[in-house]
PDB file of N, CA and C in Angstrom:
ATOM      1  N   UNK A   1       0.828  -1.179   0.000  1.00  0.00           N
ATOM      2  CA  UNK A   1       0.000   0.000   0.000  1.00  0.00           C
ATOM      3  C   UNK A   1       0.878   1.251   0.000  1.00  0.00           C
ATOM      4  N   UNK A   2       0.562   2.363  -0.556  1.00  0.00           N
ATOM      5  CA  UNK A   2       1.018   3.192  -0.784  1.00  0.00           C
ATOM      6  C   UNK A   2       0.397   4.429  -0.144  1.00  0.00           C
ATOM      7  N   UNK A   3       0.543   5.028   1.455  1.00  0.00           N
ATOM      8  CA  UNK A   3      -0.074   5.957   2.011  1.00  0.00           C
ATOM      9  C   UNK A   3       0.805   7.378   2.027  1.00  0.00           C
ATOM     10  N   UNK A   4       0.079   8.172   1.951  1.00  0.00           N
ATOM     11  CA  UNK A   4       0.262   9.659   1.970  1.00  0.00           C
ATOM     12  C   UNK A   4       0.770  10.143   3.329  1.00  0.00           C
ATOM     13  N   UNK A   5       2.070  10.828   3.242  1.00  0.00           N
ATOM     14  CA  UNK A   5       2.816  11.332   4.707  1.00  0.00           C
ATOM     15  C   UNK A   5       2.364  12.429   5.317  1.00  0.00           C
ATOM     16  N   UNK A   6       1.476  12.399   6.132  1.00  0.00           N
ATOM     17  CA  UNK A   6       1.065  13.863   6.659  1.00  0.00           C
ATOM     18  C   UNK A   6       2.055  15.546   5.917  1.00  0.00           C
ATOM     19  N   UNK A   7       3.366  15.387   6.054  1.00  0.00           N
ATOM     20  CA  UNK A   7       3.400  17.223   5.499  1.00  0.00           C
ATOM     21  C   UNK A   7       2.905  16.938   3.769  1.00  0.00           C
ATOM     22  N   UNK A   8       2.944  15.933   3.245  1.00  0.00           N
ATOM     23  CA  UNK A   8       2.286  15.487   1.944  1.00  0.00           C
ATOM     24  C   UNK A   8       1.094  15.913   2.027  1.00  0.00           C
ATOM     25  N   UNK A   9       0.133  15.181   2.346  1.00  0.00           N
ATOM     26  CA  UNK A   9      -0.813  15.944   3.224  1.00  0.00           C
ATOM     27  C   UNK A   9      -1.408  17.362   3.141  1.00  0.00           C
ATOM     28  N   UNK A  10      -0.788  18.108   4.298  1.00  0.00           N
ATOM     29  CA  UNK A  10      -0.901  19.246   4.445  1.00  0.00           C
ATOM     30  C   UNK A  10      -0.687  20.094   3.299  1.00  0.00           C
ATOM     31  N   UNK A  11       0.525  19.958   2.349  1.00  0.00           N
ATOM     32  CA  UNK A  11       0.581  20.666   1.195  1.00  0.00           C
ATOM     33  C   UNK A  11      -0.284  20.831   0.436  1.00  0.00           C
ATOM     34  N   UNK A  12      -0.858  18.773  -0.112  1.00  0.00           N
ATOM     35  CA  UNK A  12      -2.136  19.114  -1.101  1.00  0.00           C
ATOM     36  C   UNK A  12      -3.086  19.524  -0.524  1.00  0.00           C
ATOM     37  N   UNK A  13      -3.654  19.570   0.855  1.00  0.00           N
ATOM     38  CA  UNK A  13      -4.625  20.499   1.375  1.00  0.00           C
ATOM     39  C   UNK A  13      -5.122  21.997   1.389  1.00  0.00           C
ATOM     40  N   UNK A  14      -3.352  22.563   1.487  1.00  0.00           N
ATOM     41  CA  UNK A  14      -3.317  23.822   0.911  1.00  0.00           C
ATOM     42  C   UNK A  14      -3.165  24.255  -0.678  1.00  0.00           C
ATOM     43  N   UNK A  15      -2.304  23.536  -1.344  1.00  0.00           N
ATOM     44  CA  UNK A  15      -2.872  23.374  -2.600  1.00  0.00           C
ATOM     45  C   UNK A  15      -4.407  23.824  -3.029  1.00  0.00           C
ATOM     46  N   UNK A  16      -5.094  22.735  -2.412  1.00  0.00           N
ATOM     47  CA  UNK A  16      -6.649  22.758  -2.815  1.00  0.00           C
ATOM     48  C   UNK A  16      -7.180  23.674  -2.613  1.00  0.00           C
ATOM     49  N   UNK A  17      -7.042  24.186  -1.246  1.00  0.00           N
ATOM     50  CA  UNK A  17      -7.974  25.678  -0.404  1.00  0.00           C
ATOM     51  C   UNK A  17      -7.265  26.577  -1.289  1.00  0.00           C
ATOM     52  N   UNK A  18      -6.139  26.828  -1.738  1.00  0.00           N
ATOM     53  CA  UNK A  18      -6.242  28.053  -1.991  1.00  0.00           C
ATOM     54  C   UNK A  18      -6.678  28.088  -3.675  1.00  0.00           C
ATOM     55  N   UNK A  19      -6.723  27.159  -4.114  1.00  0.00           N
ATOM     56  CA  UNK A  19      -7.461  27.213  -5.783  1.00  0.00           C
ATOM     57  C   UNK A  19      -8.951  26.983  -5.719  1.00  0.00           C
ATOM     58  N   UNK A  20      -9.382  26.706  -4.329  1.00  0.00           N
ATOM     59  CA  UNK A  20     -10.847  26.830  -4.525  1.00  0.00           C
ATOM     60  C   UNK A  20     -10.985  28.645  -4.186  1.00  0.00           C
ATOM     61  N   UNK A  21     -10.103  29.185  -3.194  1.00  0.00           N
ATOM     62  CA  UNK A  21     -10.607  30.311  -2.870  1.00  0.00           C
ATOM     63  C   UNK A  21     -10.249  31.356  -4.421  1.00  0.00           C
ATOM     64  N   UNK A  22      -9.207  31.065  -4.712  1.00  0.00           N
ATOM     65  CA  UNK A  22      -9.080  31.819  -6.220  1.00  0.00           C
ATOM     66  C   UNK A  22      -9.536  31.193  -7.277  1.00  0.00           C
ATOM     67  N   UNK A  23     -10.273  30.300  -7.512  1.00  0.00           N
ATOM     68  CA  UNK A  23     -11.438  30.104  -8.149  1.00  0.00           C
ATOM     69  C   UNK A  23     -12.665  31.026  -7.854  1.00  0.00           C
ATOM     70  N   UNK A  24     -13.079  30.869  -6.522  1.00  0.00           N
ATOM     71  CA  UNK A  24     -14.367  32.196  -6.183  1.00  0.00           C
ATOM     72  C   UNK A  24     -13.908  33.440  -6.630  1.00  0.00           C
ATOM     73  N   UNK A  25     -12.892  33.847  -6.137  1.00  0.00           N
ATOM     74  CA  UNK A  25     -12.108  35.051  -6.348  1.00  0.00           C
ATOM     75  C   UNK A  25     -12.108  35.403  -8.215  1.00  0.00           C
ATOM     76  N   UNK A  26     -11.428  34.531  -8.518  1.00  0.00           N
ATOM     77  CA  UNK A  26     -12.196  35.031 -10.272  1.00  0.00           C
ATOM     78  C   UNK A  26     -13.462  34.799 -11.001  1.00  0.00           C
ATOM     79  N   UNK A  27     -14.466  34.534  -9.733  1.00  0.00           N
ATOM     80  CA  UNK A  27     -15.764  34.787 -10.637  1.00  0.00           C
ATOM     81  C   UNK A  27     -16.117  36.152 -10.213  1.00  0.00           C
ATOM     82  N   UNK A  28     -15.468  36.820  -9.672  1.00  0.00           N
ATOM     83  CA  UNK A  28     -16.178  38.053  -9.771  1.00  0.00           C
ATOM     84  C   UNK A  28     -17.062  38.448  -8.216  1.00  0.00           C
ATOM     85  N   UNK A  29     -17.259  37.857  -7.917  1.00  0.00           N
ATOM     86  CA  UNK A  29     -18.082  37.959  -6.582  1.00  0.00           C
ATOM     87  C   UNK A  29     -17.892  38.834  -5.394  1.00  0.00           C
ATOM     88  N   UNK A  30     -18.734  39.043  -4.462  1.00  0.00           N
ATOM     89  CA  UNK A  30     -18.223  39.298  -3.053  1.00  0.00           C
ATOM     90  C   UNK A  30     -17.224  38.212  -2.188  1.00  0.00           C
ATOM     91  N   UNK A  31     -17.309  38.596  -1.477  1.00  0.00           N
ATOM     92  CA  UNK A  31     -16.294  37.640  -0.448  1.00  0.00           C
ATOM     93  C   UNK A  31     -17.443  36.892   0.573  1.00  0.00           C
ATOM     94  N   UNK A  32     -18.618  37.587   0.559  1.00  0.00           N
ATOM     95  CA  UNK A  32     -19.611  36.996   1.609  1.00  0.00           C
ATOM     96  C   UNK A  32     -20.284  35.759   0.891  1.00  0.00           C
ATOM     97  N   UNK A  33     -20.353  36.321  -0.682  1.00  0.00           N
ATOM     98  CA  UNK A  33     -21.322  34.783  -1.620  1.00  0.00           C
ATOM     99  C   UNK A  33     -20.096  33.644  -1.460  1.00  0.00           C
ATOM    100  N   UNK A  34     -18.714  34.076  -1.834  1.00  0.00           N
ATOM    101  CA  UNK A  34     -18.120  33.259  -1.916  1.00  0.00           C
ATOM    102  C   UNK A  34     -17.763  32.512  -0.281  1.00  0.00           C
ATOM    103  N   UNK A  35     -17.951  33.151   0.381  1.00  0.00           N
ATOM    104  CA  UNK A  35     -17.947  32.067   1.915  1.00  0.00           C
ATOM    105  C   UNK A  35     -19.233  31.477   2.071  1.00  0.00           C
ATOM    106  N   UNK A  36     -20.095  31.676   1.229  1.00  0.00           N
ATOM    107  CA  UNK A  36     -21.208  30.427   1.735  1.00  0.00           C
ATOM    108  C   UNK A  36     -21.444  29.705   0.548  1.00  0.00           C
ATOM    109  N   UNK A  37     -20.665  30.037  -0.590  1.00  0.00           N
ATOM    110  CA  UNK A  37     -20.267  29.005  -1.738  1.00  0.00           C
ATOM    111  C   UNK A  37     -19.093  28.042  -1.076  1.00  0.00           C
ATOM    112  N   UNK A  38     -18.489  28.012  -0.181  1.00  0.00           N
ATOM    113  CA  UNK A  38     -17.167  27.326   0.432  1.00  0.00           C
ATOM    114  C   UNK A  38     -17.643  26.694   1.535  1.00  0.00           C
ATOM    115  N   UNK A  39     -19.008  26.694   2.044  1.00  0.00           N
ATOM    116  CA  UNK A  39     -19.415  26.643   3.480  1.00  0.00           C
ATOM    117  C   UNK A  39     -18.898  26.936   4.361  1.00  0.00           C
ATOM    118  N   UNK A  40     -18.134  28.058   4.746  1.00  0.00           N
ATOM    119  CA  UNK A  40     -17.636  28.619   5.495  1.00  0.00           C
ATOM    120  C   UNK A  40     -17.890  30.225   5.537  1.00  0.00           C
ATOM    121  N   UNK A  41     -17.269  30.799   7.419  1.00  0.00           N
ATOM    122  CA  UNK A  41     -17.829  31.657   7.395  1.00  0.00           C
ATOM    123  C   UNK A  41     -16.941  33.115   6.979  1.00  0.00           C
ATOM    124  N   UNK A  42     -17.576  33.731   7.016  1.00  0.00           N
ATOM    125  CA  UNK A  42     -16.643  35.320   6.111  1.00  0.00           C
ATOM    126  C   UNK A  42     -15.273  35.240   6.599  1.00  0.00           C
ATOM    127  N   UNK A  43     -15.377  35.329   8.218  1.00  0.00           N
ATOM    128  CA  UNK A  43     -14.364  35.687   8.833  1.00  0.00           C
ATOM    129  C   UNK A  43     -13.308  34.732   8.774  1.00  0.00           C
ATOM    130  N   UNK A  44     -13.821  33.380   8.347  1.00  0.00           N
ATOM    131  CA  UNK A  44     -12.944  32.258   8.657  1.00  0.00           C
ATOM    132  C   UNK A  44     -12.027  32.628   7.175  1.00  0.00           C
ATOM    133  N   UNK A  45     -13.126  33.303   5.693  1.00  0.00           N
ATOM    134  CA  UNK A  45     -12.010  33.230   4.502  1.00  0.00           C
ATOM    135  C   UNK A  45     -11.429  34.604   4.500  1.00  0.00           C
ATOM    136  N   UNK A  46     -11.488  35.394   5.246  1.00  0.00           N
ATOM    137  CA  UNK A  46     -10.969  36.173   5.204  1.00  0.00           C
ATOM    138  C   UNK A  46      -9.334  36.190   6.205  1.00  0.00           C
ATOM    139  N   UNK A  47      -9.486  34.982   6.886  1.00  0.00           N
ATOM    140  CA  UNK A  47      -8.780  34.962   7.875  1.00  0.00           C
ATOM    141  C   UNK A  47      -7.577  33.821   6.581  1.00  0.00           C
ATOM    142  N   UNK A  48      -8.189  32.705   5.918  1.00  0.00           N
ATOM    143  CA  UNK A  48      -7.563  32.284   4.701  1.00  0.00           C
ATOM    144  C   UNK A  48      -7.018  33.430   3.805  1.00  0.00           C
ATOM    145  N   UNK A  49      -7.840  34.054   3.603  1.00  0.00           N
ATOM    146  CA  UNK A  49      -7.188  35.251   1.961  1.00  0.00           C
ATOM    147  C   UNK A  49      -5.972  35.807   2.387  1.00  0.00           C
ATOM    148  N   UNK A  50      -5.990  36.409   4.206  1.00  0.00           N
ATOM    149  CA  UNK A  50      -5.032  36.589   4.323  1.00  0.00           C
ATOM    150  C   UNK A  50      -3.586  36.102   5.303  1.00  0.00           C
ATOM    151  N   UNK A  51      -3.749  35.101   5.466  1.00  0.00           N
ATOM    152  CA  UNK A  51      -2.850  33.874   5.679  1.00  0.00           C
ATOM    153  C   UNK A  51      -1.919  33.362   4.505  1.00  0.00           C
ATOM    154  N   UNK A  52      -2.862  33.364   3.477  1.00  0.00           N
ATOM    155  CA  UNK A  52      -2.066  33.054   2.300  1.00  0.00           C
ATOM    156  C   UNK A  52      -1.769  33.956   1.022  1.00  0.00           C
ATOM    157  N   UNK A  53      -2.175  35.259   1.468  1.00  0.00           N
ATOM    158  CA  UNK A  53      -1.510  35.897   0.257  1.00  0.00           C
ATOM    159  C   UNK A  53      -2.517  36.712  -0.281  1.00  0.00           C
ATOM    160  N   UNK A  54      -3.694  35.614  -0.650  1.00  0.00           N
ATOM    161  CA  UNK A  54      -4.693  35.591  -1.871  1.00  0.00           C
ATOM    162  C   UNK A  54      -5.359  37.241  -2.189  1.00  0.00           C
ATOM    163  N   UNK A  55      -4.734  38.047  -3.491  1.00  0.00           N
ATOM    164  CA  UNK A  55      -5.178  39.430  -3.890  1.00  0.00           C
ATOM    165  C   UNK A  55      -6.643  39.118  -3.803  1.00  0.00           C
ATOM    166  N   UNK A  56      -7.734  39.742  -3.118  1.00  0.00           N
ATOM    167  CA  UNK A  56      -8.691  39.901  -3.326  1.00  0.00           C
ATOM    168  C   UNK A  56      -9.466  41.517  -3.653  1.00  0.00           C
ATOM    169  N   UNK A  57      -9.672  41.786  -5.204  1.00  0.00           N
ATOM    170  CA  UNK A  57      -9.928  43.319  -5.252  1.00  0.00           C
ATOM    171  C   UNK A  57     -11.785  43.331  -4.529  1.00  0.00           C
ATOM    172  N   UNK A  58     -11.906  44.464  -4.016  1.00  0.00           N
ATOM    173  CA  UNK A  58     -13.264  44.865  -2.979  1.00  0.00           C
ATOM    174  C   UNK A  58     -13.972  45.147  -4.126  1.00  0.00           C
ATOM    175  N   UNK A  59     -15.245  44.411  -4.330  1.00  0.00           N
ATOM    176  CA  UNK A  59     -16.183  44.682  -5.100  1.00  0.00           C
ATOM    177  C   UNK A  59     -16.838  46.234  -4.829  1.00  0.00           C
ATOM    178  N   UNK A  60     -17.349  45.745  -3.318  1.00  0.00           N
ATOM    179  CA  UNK A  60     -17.580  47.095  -3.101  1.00  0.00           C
ATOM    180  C   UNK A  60     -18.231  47.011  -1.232  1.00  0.00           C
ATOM    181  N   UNK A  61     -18.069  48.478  -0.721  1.00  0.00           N
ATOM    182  CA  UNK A  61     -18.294  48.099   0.801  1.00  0.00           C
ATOM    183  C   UNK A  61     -19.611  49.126   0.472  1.00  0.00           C
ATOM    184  N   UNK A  62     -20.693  48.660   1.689  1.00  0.00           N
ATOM    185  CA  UNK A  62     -21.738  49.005   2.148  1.00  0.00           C
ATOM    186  C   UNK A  62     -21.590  49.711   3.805  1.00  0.00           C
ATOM    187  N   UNK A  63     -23.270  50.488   3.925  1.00  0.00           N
ATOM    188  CA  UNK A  63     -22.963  50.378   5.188  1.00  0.00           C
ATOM    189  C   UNK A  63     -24.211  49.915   5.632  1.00  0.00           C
ATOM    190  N   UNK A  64     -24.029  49.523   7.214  1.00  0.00           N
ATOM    191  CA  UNK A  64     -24.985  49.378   7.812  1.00  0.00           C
ATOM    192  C   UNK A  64     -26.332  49.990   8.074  1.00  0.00           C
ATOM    193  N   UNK A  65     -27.123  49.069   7.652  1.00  0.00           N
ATOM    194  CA  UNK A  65     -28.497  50.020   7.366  1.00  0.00           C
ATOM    195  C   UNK A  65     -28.973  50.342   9.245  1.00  0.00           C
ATOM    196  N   UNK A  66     -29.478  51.680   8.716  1.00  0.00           N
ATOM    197  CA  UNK A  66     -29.676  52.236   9.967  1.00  0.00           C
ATOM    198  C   UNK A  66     -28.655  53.354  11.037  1.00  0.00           C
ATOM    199  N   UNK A  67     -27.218  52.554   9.823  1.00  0.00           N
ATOM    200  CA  UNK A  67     -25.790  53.931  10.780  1.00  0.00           C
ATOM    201  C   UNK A  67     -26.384  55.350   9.866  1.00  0.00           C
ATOM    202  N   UNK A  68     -25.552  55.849  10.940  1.00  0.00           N
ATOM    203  CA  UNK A  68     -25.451  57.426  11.064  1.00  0.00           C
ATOM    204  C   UNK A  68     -23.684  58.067  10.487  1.00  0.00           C
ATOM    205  N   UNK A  69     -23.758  58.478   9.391  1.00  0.00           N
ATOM    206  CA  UNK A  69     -22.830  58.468   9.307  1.00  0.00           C
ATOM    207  C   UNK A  69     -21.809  60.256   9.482  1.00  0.00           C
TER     208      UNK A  69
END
């Protein structure tokens, strides 16, 4: 049998996460569609985008309905 060495492992794991997140990332999207296209939550890919690098340009920011600005 031929098993996979954990830092083996870990690499293609990161491998994967970060071509799924720059996959979302070039469709164009927010960062909020694309964390519940990933099942995960904003903060968790935002806490990914920037752990690893990943350019993400700001579609665009809002504000909170109801602030006073």
């Amino acid at each position: 049998m031929n098993f996979e060495t954990l830092p083996a492992m870990r690499k293609r794991h990161h491998l994967e996460l970060v071509a799924a997140i720059e996959a979302e990332r070039d469709k164009g999207i927010t960062q909020t569609l694309a964390a519940r296209n990933l099942d995960v939550s904003l903060q968790s890919l935002n806490n990914q985008i920037g752990r690893y690098g990943i350019e993400w340009k700001i579609k665009r920011q809002g504000s909170k309905r109801g602030s006073v600005a």
